[in-house]
PDB file of N, CA and C in Angstrom:
ATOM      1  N   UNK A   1      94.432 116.692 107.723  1.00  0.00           N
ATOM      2  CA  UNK A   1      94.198 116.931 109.120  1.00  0.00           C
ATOM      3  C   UNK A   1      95.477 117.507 109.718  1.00  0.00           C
ATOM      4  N   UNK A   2      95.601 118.646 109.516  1.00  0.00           N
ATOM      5  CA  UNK A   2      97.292 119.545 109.948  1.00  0.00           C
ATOM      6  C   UNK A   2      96.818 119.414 111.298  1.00  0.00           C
ATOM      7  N   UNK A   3      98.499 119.139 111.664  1.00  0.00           N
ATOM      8  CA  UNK A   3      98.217 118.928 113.647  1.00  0.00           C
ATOM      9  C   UNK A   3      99.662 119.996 114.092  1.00  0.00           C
ATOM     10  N   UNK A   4      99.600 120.915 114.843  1.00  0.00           N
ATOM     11  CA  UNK A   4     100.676 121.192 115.361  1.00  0.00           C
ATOM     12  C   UNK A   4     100.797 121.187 116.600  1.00  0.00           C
ATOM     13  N   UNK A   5     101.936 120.182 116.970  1.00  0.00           N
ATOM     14  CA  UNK A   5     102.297 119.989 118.217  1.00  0.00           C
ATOM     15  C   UNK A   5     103.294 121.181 119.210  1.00  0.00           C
ATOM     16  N   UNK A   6     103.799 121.640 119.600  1.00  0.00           N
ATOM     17  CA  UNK A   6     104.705 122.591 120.680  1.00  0.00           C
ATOM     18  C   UNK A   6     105.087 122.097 121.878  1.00  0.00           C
ATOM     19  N   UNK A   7     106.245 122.471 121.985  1.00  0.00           N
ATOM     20  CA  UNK A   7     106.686 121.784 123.466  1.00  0.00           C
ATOM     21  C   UNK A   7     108.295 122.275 123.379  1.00  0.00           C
ATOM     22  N   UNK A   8     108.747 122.183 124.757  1.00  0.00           N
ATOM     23  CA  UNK A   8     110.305 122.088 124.590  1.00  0.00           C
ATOM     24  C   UNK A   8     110.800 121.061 123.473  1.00  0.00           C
ATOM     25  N   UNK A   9     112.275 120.962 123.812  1.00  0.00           N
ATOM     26  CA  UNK A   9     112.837 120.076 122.968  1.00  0.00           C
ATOM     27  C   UNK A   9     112.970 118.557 123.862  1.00  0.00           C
ATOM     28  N   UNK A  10     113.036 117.684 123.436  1.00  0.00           N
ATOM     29  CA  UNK A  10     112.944 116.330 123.987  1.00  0.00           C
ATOM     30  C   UNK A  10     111.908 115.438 124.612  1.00  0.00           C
ATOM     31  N   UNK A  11     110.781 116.512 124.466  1.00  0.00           N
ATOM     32  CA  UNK A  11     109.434 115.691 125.344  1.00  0.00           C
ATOM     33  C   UNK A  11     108.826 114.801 124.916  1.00  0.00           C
ATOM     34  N   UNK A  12     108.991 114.712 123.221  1.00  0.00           N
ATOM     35  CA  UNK A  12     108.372 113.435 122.667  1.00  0.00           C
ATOM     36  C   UNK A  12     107.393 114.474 121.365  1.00  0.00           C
ATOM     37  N   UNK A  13     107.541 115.017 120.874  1.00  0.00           N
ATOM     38  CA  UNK A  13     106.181 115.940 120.054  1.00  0.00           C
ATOM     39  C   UNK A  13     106.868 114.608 118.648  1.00  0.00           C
ATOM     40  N   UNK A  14     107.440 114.460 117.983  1.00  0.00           N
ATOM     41  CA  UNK A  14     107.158 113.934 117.055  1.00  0.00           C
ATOM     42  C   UNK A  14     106.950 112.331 117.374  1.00  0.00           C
ATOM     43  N   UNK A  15     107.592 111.484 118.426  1.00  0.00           N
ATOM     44  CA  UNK A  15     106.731 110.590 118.732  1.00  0.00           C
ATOM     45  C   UNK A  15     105.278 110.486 118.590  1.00  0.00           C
ATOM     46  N   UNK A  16     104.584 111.271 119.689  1.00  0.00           N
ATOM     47  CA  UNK A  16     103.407 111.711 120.099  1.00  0.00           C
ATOM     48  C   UNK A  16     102.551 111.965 118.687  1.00  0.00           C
ATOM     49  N   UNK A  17     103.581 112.531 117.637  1.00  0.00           N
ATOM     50  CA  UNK A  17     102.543 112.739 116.644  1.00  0.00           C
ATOM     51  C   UNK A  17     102.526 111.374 115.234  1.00  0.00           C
ATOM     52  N   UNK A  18     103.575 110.474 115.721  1.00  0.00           N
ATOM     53  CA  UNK A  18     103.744 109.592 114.597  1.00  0.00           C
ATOM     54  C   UNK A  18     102.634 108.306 115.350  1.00  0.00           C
ATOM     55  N   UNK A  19     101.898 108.640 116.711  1.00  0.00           N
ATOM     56  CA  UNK A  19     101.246 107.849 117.573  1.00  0.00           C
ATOM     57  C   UNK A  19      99.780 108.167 116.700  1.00  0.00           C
ATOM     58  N   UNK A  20      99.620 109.416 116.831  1.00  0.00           N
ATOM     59  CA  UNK A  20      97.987 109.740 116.483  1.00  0.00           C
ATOM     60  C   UNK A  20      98.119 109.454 115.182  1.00  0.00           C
ATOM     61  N   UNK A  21      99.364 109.480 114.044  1.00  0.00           N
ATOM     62  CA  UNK A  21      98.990 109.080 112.786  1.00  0.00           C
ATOM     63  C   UNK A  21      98.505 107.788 112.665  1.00  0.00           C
ATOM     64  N   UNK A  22      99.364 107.035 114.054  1.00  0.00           N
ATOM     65  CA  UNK A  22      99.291 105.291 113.279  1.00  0.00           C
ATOM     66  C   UNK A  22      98.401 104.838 113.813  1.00  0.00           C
ATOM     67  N   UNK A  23      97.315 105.799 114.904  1.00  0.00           N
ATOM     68  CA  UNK A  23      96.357 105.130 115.642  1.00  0.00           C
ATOM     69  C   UNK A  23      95.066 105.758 114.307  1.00  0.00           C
ATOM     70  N   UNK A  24      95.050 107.102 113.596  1.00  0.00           N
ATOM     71  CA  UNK A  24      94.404 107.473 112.883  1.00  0.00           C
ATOM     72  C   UNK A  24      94.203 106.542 111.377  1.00  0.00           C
ATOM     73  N   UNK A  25      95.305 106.013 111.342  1.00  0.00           N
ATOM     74  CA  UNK A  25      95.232 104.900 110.283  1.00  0.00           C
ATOM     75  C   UNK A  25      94.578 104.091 110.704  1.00  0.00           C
ATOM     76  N   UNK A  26      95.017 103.251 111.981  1.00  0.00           N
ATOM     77  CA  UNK A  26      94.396 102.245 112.168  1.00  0.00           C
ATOM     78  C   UNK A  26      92.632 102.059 112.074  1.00  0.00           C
ATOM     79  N   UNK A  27      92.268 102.788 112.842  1.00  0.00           N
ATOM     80  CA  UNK A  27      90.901 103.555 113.206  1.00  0.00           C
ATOM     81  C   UNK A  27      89.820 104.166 111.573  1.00  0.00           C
ATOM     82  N   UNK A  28      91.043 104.059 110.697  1.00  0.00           N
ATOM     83  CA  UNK A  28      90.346 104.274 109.705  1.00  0.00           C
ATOM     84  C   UNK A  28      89.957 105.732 109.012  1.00  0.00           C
ATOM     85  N   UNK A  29      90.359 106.637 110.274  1.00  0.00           N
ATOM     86  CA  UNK A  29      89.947 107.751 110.183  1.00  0.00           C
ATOM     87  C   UNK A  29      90.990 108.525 109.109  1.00  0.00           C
ATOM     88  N   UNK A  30      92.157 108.159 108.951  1.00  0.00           N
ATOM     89  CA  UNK A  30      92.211 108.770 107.853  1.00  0.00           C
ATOM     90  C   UNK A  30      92.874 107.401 106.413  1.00  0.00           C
ATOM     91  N   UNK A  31      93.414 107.518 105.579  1.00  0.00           N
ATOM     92  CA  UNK A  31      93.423 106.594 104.463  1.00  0.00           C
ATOM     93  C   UNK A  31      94.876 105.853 104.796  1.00  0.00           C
ATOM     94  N   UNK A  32      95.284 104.610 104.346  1.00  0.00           N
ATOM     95  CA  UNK A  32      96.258 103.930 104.522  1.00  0.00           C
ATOM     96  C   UNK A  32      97.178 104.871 104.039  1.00  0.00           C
ATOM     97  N   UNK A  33      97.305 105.679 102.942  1.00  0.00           N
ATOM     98  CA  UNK A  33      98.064 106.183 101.906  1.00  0.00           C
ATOM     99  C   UNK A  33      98.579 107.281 102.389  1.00  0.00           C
ATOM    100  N   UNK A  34      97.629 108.274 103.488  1.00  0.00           N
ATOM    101  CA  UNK A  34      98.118 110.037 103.984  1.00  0.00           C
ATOM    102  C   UNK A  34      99.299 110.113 104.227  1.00  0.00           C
ATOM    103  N   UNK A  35      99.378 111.121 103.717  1.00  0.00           N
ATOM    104  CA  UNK A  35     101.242 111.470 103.988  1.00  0.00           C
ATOM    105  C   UNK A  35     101.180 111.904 105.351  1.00  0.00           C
ATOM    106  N   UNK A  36     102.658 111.674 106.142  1.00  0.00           N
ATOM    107  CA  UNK A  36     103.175 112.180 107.070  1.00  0.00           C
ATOM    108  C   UNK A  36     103.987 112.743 106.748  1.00  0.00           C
ATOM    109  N   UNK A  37     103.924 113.959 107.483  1.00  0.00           N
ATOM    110  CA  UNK A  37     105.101 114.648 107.405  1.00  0.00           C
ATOM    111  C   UNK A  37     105.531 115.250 109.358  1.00  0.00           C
ATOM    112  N   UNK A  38     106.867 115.391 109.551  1.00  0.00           N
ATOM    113  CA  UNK A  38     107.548 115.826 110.396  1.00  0.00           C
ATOM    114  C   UNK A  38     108.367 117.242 109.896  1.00  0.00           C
ATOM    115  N   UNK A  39     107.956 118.530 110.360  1.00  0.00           N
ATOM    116  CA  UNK A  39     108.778 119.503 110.475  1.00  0.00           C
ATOM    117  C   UNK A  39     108.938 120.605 111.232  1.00  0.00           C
ATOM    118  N   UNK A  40     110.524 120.556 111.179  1.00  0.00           N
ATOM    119  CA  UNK A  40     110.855 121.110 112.508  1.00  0.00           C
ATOM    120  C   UNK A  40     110.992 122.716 112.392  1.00  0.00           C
ATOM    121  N   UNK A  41     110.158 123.579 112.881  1.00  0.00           N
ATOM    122  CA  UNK A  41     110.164 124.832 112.796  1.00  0.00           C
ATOM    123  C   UNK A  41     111.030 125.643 113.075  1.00  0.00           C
ATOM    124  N   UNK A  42     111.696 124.864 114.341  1.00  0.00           N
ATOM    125  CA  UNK A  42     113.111 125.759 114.947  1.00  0.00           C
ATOM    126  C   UNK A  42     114.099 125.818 113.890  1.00  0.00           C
ATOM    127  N   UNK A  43     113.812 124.940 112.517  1.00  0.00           N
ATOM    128  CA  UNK A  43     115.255 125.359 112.067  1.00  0.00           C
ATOM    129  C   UNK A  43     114.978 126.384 111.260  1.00  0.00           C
ATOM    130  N   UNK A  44     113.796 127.499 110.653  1.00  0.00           N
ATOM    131  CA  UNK A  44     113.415 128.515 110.766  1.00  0.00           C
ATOM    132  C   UNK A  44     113.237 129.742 111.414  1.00  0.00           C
ATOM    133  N   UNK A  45     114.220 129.003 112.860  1.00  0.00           N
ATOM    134  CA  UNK A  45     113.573 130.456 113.945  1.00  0.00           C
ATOM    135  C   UNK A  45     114.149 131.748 113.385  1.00  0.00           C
ATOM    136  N   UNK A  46     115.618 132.062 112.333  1.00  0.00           N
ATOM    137  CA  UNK A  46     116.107 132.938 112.094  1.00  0.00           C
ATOM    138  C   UNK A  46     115.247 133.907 110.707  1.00  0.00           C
ATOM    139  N   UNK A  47     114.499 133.135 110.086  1.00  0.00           N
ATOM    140  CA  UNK A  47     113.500 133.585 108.637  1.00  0.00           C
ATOM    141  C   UNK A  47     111.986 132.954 109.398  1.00  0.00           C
ATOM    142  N   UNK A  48     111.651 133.883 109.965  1.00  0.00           N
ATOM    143  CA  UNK A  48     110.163 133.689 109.961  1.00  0.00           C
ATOM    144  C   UNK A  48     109.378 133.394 108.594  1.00  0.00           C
ATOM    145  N   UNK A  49     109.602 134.607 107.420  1.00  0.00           N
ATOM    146  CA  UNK A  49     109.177 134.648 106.444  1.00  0.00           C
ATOM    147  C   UNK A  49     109.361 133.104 105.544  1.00  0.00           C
ATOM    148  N   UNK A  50     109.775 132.542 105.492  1.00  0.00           N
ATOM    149  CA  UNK A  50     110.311 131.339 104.868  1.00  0.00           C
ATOM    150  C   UNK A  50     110.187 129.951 105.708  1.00  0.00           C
ATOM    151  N   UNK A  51     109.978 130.744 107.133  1.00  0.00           N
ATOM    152  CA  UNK A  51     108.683 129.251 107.464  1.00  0.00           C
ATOM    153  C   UNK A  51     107.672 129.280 107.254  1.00  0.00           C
ATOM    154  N   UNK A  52     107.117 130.509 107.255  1.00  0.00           N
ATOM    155  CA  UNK A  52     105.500 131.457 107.418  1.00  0.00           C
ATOM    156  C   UNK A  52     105.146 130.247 105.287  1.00  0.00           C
ATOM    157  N   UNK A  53     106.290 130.402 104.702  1.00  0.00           N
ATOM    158  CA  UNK A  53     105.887 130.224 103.137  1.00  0.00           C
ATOM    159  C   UNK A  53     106.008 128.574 103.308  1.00  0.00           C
ATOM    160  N   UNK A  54     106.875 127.681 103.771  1.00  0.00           N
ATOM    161  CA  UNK A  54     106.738 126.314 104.008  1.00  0.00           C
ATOM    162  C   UNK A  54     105.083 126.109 104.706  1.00  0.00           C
ATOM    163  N   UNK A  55     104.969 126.968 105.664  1.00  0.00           N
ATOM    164  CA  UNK A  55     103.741 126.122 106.372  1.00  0.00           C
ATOM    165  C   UNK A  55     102.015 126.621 104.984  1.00  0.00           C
ATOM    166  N   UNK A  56     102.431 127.611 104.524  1.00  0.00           N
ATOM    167  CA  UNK A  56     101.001 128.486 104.558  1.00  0.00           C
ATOM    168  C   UNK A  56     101.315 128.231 102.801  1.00  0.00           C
ATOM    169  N   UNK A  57     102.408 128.375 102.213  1.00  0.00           N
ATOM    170  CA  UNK A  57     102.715 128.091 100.397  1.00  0.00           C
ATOM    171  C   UNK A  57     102.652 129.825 100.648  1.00  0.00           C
ATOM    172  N   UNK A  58     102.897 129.727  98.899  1.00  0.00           N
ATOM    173  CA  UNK A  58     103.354 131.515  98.480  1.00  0.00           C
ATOM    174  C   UNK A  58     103.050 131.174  96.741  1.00  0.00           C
ATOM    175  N   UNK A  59     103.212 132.478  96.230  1.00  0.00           N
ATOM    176  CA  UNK A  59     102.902 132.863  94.989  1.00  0.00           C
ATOM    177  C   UNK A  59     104.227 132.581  94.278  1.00  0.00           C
ATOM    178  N   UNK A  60     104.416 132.380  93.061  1.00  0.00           N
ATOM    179  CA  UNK A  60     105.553 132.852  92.072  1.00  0.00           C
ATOM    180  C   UNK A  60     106.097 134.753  91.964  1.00  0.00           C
ATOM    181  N   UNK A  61     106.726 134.884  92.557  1.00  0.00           N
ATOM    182  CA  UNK A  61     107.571 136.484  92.387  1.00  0.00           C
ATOM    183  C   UNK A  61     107.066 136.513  93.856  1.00  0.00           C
ATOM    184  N   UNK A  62     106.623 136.138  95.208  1.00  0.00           N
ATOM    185  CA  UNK A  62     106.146 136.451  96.101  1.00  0.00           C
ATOM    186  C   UNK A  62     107.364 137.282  96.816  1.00  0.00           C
ATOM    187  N   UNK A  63     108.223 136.317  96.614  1.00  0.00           N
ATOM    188  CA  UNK A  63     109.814 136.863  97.467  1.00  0.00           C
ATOM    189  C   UNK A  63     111.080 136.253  96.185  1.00  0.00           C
ATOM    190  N   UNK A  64     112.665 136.666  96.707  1.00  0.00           N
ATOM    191  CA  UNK A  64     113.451 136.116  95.959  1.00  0.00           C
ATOM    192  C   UNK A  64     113.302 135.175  95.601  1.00  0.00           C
ATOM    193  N   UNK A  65     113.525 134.223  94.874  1.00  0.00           N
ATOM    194  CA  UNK A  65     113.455 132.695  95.041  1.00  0.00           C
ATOM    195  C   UNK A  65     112.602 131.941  94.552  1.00  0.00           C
ATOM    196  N   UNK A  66     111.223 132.624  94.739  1.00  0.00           N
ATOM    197  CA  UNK A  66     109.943 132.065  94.794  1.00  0.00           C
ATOM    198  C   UNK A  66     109.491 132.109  93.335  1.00  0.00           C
ATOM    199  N   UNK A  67     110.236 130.509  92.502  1.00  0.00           N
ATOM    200  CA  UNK A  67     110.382 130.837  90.823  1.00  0.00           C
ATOM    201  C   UNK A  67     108.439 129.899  90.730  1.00  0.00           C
ATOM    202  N   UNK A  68     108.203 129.489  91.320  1.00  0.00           N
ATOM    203  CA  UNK A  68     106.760 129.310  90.883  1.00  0.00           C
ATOM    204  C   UNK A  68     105.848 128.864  92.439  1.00  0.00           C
ATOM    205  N   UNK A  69     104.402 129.045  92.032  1.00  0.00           N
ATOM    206  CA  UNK A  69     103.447 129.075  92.929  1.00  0.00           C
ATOM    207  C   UNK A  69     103.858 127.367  93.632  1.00  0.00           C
ATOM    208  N   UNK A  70     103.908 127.911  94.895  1.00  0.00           N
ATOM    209  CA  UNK A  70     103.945 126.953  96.140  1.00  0.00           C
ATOM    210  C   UNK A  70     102.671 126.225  96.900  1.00  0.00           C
ATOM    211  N   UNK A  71     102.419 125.134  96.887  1.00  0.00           N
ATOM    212  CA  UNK A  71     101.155 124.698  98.255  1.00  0.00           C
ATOM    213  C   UNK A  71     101.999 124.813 100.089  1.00  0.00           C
ATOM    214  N   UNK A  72     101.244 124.782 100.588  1.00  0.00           N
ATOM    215  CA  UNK A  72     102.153 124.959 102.072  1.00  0.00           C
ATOM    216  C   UNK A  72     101.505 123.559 102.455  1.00  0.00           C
ATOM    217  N   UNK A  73     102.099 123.372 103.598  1.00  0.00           N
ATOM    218  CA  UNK A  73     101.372 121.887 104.470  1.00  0.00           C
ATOM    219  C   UNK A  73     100.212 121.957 104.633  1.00  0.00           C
ATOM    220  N   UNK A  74     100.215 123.317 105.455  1.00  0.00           N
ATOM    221  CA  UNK A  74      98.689 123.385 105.882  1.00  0.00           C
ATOM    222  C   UNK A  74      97.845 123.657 105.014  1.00  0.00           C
TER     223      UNK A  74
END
């Protein structure tokens, strides 16, 4: 269940989102076990391309670096 939150800086977005995980646990709706994850996009603002591959995954040879096939979050 990928959630992306937006907002300035300090308003609460990863609070806010560690709220709907622990109310989504509770509730059942998703499994005791789901991973959370927190990540912060701004520290990407300078490589779009290399957040674009964290959020979405990439191929092996996609770009430099990229020594085997990636999953993304989403």
């Amino acid at each position: 269940m990928p959630l992306l939150l937006l907002g300035p800086t300090g308003v609460g977005k990863t609070y806010l989102a560690k709220l709907i995980y622990d109310y989504s646990r509770a509730k059942k709706i998703i499994a005791d076990h789901a991973p959370y994850f927190v990540f912060n996009c701004a520290q990407y603002a300078n490589n779009p391309e290399l957040l674009s591959s964290f959020l979405f995954g990439h191929s092996k040879g996609a770009f430099t670096g990229a020594l085997k096939d990636q999953v993304g979050l989403m």
